[in-house]
Each structure stands twice: as structure tokens, then as C-alpha cells.
PDB file of N, CA and C in Angstrom:
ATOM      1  N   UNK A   1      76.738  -3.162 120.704  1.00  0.00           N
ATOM      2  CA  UNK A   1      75.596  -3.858 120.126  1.00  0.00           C
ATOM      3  C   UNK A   1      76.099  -5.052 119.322  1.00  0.00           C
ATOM      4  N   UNK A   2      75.807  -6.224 119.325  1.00  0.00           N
ATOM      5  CA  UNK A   2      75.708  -7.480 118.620  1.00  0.00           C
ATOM      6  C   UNK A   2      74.873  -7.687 117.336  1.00  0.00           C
ATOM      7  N   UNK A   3      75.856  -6.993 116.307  1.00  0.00           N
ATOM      8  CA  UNK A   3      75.135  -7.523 115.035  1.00  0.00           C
ATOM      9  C   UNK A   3      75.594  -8.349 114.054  1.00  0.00           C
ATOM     10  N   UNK A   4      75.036  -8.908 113.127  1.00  0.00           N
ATOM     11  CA  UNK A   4      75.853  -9.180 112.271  1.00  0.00           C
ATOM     12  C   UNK A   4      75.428  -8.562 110.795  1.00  0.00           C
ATOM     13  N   UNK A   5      75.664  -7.542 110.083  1.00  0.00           N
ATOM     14  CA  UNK A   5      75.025  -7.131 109.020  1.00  0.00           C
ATOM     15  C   UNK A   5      75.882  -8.012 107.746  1.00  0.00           C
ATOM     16  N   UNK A   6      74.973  -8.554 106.628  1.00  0.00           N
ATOM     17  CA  UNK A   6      75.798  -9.278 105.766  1.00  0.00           C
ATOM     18  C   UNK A   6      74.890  -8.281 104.613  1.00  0.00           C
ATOM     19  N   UNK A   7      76.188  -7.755 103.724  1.00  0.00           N
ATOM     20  CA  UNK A   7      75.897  -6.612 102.696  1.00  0.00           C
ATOM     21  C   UNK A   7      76.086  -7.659 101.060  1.00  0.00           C
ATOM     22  N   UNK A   8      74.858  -7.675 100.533  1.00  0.00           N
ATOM     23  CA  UNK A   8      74.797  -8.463  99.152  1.00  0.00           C
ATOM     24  C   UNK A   8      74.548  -7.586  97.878  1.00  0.00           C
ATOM     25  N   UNK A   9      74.660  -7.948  96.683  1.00  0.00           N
ATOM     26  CA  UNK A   9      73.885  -7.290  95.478  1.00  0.00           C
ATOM     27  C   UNK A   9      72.500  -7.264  95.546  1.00  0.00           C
ATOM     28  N   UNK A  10      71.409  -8.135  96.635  1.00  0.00           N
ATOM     29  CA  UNK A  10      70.300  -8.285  96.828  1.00  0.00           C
ATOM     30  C   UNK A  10      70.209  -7.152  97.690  1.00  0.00           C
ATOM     31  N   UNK A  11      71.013  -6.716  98.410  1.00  0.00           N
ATOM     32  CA  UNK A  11      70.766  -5.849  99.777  1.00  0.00           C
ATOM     33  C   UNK A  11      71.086  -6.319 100.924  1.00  0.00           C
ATOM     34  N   UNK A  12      70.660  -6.097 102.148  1.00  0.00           N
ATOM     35  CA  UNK A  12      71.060  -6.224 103.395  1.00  0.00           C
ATOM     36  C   UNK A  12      70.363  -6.865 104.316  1.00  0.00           C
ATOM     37  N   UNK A  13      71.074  -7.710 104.949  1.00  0.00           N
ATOM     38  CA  UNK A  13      70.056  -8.477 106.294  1.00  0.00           C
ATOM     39  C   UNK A  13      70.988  -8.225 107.354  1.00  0.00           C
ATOM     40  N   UNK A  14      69.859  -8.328 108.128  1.00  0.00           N
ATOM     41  CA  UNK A  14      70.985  -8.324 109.671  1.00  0.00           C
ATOM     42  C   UNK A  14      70.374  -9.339 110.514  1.00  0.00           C
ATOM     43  N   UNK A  15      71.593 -10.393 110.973  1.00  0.00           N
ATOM     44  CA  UNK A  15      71.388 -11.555 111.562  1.00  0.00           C
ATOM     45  C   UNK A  15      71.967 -11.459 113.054  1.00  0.00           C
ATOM     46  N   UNK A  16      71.798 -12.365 114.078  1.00  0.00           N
ATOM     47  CA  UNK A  16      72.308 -13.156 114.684  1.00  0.00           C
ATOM     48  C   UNK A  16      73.203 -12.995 114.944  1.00  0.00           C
ATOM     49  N   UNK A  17      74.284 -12.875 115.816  1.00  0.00           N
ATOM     50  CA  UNK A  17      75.925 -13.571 115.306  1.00  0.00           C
ATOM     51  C   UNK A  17      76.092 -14.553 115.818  1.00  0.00           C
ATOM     52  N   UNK A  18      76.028 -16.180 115.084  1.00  0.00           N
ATOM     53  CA  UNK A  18      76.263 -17.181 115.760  1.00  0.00           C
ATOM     54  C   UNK A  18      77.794 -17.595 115.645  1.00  0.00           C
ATOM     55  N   UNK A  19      78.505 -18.080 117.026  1.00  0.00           N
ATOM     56  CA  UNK A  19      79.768 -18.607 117.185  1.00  0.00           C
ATOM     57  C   UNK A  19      80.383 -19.529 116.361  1.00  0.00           C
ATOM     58  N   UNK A  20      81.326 -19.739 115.947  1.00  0.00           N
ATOM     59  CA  UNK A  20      81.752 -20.884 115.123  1.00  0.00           C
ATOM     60  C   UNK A  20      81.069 -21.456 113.787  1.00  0.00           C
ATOM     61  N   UNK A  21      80.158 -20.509 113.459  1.00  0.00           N
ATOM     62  CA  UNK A  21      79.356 -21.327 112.356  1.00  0.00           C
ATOM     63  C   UNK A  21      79.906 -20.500 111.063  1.00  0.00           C
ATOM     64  N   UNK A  22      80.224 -20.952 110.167  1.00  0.00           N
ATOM     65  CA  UNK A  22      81.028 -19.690 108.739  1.00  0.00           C
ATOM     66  C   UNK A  22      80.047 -19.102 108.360  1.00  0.00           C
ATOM     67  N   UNK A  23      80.198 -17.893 107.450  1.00  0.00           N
ATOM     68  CA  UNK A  23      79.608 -16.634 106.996  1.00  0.00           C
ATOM     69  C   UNK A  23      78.310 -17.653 106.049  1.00  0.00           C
ATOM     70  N   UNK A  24      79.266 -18.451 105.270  1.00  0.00           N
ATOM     71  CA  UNK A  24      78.456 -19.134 103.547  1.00  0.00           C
ATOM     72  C   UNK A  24      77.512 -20.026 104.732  1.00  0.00           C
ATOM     73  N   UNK A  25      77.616 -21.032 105.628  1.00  0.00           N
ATOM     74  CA  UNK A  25      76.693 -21.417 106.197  1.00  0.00           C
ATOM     75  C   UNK A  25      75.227 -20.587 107.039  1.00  0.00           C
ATOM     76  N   UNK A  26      75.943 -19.414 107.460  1.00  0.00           N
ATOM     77  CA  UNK A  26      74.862 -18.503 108.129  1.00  0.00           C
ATOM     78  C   UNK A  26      74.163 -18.239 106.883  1.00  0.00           C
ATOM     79  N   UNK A  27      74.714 -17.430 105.826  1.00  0.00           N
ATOM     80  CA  UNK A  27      73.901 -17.267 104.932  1.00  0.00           C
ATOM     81  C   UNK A  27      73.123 -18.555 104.150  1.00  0.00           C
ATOM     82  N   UNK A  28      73.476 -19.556 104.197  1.00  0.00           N
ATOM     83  CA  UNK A  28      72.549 -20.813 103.818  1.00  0.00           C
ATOM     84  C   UNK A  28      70.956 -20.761 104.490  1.00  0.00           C
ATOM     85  N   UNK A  29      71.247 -20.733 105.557  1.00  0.00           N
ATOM     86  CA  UNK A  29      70.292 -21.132 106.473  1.00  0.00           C
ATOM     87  C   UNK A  29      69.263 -19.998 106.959  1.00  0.00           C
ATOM     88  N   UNK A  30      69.807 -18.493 106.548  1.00  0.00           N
ATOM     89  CA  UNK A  30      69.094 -17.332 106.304  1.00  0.00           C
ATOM     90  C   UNK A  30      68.459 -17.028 105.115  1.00  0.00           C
ATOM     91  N   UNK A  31      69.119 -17.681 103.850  1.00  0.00           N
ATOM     92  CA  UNK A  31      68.273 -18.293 102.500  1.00  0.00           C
ATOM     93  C   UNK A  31      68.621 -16.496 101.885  1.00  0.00           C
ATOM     94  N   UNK A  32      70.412 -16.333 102.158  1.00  0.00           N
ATOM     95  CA  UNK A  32      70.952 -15.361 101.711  1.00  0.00           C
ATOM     96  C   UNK A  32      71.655 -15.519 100.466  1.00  0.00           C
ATOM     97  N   UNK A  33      71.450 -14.987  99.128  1.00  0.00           N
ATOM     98  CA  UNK A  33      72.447 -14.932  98.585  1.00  0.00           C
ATOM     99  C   UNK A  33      74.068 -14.719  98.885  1.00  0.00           C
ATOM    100  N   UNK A  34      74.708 -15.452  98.996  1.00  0.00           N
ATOM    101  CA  UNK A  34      76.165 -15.538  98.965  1.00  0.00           C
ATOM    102  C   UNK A  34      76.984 -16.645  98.268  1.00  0.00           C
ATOM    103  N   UNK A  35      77.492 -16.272  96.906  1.00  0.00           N
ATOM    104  CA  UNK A  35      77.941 -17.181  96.233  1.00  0.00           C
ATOM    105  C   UNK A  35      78.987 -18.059  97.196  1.00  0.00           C
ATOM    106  N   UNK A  36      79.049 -19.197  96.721  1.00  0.00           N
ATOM    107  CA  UNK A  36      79.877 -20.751  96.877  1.00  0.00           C
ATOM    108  C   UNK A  36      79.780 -21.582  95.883  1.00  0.00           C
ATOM    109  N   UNK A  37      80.741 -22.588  95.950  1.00  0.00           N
ATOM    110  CA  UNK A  37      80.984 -23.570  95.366  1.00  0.00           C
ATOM    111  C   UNK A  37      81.229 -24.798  96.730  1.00  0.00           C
ATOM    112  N   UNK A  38      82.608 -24.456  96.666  1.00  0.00           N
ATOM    113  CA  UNK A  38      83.327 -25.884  96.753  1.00  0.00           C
ATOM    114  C   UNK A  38      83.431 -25.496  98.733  1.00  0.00           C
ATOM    115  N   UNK A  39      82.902 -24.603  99.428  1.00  0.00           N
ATOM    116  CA  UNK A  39      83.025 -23.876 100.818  1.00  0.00           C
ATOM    117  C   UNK A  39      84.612 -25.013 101.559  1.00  0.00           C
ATOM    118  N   UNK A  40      85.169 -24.839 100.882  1.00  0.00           N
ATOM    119  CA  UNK A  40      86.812 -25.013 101.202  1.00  0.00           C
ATOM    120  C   UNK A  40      87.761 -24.243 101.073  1.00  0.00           C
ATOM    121  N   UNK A  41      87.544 -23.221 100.671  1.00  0.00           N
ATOM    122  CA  UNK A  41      88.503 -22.362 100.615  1.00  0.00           C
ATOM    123  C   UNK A  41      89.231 -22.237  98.897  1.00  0.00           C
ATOM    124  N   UNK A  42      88.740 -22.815  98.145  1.00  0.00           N
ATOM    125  CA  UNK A  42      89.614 -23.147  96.985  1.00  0.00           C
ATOM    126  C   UNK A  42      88.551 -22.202  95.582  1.00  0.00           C
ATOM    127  N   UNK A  43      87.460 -21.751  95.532  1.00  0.00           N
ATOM    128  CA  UNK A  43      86.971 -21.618  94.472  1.00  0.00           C
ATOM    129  C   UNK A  43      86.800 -19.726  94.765  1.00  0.00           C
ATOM    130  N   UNK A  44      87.008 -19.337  95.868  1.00  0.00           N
ATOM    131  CA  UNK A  44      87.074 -17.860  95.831  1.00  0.00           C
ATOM    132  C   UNK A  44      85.707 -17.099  95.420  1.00  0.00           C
ATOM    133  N   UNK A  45      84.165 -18.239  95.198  1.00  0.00           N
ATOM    134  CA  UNK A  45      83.655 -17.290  94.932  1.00  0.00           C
ATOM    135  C   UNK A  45      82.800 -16.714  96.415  1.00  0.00           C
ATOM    136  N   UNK A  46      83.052 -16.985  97.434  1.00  0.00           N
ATOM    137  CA  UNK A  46      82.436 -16.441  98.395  1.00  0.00           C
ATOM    138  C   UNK A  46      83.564 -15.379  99.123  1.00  0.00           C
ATOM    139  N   UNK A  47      84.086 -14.529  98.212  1.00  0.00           N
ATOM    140  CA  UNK A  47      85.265 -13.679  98.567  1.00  0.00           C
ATOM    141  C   UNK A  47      84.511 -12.576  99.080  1.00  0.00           C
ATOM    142  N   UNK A  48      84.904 -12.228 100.452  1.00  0.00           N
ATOM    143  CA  UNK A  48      84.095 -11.245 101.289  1.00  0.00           C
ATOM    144  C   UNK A  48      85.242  -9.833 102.056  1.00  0.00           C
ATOM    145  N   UNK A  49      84.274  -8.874 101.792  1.00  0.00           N
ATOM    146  CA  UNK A  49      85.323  -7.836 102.163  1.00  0.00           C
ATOM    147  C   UNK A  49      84.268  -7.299 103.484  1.00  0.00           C
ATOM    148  N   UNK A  50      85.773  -7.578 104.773  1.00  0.00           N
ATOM    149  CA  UNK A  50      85.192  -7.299 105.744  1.00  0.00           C
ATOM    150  C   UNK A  50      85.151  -5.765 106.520  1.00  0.00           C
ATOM    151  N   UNK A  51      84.162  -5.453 106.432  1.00  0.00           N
ATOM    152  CA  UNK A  51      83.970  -3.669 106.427  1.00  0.00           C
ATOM    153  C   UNK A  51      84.050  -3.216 108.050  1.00  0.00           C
ATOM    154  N   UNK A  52      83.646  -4.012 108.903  1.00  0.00           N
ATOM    155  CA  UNK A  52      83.952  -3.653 110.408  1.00  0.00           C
ATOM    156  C   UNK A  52      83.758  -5.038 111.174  1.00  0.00           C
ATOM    157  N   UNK A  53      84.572  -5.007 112.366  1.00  0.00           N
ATOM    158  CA  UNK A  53      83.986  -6.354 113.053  1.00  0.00           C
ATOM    159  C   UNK A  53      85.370  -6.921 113.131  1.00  0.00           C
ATOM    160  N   UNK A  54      86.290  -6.801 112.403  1.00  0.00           N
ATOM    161  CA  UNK A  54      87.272  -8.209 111.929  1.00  0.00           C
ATOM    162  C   UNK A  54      87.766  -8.474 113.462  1.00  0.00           C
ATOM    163  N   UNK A  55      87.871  -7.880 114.492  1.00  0.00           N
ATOM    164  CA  UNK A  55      88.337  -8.369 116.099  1.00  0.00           C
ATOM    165  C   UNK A  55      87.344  -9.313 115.980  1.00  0.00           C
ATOM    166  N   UNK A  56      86.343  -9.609 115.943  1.00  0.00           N
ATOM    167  CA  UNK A  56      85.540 -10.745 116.710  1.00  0.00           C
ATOM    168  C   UNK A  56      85.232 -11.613 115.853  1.00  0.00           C
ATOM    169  N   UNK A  57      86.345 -11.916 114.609  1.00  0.00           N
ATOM    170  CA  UNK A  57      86.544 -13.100 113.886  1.00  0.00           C
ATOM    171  C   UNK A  57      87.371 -14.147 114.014  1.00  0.00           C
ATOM    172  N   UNK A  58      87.599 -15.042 113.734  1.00  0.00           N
ATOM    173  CA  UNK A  58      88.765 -15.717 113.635  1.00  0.00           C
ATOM    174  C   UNK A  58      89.923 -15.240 112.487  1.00  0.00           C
ATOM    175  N   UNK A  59      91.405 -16.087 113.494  1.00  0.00           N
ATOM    176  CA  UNK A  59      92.641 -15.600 112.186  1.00  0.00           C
ATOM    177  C   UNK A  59      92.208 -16.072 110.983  1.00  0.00           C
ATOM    178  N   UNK A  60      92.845 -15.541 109.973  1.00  0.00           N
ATOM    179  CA  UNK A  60      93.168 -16.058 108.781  1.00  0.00           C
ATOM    180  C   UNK A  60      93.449 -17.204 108.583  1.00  0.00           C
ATOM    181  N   UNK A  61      92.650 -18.083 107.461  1.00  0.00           N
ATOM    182  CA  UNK A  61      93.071 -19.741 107.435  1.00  0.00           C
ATOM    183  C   UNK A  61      94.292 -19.756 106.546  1.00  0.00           C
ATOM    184  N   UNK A  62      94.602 -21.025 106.782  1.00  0.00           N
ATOM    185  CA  UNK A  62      95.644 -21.229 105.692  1.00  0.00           C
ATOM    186  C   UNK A  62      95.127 -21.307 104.468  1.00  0.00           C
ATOM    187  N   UNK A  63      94.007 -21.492 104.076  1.00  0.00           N
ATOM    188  CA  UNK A  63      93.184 -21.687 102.749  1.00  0.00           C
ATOM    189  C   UNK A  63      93.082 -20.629 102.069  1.00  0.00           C
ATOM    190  N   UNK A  64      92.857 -19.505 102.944  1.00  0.00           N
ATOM    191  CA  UNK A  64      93.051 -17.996 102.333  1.00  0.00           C
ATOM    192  C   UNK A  64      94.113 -17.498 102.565  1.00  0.00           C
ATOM    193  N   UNK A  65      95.043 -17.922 102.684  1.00  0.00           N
ATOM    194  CA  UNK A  65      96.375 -17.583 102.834  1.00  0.00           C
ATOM    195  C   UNK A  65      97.105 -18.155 101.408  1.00  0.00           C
ATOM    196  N   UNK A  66      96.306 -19.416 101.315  1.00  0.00           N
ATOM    197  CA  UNK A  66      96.444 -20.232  99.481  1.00  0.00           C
ATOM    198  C   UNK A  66      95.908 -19.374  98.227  1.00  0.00           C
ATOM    199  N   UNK A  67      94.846 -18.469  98.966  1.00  0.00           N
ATOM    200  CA  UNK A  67      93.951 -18.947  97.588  1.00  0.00           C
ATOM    201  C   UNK A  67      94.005 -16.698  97.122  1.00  0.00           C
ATOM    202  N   UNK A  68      94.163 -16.160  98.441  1.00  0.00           N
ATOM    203  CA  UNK A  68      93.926 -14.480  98.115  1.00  0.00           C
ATOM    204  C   UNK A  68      95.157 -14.293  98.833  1.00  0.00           C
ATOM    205  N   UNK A  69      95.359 -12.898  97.368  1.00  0.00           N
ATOM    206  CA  UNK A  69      96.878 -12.494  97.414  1.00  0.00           C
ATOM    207  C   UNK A  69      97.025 -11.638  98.873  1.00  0.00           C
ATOM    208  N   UNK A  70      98.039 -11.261  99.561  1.00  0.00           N
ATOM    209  CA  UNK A  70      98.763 -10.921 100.438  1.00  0.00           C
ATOM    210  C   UNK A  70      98.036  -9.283 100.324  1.00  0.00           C
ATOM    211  N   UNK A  71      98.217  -9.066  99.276  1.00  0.00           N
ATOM    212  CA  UNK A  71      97.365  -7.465  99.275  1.00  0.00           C
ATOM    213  C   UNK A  71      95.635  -7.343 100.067  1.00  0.00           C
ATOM    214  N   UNK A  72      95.083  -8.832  98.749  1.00  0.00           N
ATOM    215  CA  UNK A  72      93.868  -8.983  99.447  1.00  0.00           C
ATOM    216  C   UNK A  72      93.788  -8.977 101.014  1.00  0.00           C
ATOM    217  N   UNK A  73      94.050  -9.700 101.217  1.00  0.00           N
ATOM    218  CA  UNK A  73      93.961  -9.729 102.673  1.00  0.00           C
ATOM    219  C   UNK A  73      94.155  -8.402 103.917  1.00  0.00           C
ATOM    220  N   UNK A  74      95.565  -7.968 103.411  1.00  0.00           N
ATOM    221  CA  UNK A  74      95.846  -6.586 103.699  1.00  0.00           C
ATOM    222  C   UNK A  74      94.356  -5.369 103.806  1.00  0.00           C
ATOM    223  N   UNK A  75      93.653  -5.895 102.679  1.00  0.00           N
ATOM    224  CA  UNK A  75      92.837  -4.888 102.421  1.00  0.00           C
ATOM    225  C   UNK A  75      91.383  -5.192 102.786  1.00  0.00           C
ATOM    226  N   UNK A  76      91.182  -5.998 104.041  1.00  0.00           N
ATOM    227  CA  UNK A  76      90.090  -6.919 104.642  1.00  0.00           C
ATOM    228  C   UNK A  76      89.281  -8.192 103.898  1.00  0.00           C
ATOM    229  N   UNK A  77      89.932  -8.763 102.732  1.00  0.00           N
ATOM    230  CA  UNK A  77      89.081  -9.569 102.425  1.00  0.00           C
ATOM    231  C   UNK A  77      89.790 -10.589 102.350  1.00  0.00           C
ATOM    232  N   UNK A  78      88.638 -11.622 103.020  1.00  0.00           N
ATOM    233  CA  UNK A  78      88.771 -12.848 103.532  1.00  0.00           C
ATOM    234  C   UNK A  78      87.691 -14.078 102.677  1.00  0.00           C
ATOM    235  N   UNK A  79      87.354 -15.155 103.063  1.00  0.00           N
ATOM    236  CA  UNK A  79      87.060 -16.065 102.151  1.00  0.00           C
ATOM    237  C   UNK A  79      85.214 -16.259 103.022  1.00  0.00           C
ATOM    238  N   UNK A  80      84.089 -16.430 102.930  1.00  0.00           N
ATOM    239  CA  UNK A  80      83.076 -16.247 103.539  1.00  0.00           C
ATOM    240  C   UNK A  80      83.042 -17.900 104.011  1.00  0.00           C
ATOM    241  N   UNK A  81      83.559 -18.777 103.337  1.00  0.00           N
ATOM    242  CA  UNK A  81      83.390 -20.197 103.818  1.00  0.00           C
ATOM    243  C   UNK A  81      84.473 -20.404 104.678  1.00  0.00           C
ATOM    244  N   UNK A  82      85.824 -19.510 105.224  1.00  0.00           N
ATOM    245  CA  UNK A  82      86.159 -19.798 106.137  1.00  0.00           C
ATOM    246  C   UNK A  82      86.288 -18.923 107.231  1.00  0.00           C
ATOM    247  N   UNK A  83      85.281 -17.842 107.353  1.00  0.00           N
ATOM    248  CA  UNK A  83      85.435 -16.604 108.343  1.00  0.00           C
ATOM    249  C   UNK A  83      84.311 -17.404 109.427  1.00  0.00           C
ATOM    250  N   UNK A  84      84.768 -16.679 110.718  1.00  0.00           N
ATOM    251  CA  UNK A  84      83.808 -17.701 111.775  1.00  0.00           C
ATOM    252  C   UNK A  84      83.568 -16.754 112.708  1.00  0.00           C
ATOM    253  N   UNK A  85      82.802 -16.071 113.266  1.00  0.00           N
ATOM    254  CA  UNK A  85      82.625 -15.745 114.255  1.00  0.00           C
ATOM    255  C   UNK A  85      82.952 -16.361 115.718  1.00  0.00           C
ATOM    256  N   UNK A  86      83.819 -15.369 116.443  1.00  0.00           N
ATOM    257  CA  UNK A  86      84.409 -16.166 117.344  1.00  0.00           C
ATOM    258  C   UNK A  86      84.037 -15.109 118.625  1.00  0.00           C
ATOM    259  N   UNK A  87      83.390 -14.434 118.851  1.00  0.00           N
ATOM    260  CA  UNK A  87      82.615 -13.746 119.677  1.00  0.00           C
ATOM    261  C   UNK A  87      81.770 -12.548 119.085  1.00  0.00           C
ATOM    262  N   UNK A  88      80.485 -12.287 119.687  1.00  0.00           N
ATOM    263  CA  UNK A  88      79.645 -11.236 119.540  1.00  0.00           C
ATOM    264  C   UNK A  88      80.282 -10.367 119.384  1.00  0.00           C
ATOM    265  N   UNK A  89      79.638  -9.069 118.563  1.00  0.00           N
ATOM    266  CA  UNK A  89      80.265  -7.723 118.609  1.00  0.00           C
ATOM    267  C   UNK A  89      79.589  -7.285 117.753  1.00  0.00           C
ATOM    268  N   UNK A  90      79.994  -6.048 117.044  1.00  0.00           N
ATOM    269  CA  UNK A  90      79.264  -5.661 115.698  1.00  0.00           C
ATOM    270  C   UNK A  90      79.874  -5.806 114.402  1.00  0.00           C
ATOM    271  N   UNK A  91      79.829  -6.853 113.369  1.00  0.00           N
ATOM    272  CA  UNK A  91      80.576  -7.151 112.251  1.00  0.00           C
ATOM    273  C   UNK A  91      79.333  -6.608 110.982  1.00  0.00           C
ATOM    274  N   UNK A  92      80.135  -6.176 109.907  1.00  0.00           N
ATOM    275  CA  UNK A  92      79.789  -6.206 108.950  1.00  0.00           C
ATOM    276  C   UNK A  92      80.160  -6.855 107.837  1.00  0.00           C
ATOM    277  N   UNK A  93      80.097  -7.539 107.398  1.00  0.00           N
ATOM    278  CA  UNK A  93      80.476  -7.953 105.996  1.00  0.00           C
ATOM    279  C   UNK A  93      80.323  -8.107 104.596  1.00  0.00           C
ATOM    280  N   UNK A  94      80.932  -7.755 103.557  1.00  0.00           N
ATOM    281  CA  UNK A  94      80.323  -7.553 101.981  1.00  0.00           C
ATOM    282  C   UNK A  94      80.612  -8.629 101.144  1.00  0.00           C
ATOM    283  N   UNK A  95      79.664  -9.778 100.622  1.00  0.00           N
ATOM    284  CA  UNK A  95      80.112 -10.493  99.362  1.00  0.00           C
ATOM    285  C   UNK A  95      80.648  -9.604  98.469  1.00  0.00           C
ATOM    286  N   UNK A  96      81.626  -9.697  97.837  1.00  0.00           N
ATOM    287  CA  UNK A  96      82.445  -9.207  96.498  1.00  0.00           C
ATOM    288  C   UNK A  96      83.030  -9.956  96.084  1.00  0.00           C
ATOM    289  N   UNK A  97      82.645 -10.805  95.040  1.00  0.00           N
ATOM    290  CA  UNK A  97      83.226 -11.812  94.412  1.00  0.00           C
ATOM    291  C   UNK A  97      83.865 -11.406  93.067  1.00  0.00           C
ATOM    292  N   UNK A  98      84.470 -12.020  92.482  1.00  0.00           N
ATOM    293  CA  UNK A  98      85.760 -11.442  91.239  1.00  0.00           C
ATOM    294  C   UNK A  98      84.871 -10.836  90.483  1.00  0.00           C
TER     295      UNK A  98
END
């Protein structure tokens, strides 16, 4: 099944999974809470812990390779302004910001 569930402090929506478009933009345009700032990779507040799905994402950027420690990552969380969907499947994902 093709979902995309995005898990907030507001609660839960389940979207779409569109290709290539980042997490902080899907949630823009779904009129989702998901903190951002600077959606470059540098301000960490769209820090997302990815709960299932991570095969049908893209690698790791170098931006989150800058910005979240080696553990983080280890431990599924990735940056929401640079995670991309890179084929359908079933992903989940959790804003958890610091």
C-alpha cells in the first residue's frame, strides 16, 4: 500500500506520496504543521524521525550529514527539508524537533 503517514504534536494525516518533493514542502501545501526555518538543512528544526518507509527515500544529504550527529542518523532521523521521496511505498514519518 502507498502511504505517506506524517505523525505531528497536532496528530496525523495521511497523504499522497509525491516523488521528489521534501517532507517540509508536502507538509506546506497540506497546511501541516511541521516546523522550519531556513529548509536547507542548517536550522534542524524540521528534525524528523523516520519510523518506517526509509527504502523508498532518498540517501542521506550532506546537510544532514553537517548538521545531525552520526548517532542521530543511526537512529532514523533525518532532516524533513531534505528527505524526498523517491518511490511509492508505505513511509511513516515523525516531526521531533529538539
Amino acid at each position: 500500500m502507498e502511504t505517506l503517514t506524517l505523525v505531528t504534536r497536532s496528530g496525523t494525516q495521511q497523504l499522497p506520496p509525491v516523488i521528489d518533493q521534501t517532507i517540509v514542502k508536502l507538509a506546506k501545501q497540506y497546511k501541516i504543521s511541521w516546523g522550519y526555518a531556513c529548509e536547507r538543512g542548517i536550522c534542524a528544526q524540521c528534525r524528523t524521525k523516520v519510523v518506517e518507509g526509509a527504502e523508498f527515500l532518498n540517501d542521506v544529504t550532506q546537510e544532514e550529514k553537517l548538521r545531525l550527529k552520526k548517532t542521530e542518523r543511526s537512529a532514523g532521523f533525518r532532516l524533513g527539508c531534505q528527505i524526498q521521496i523517491k518511490r511509492p511505498g508505505k513511509i511513516t514519518l515523525a516531526h521531533v524537533p529538539y
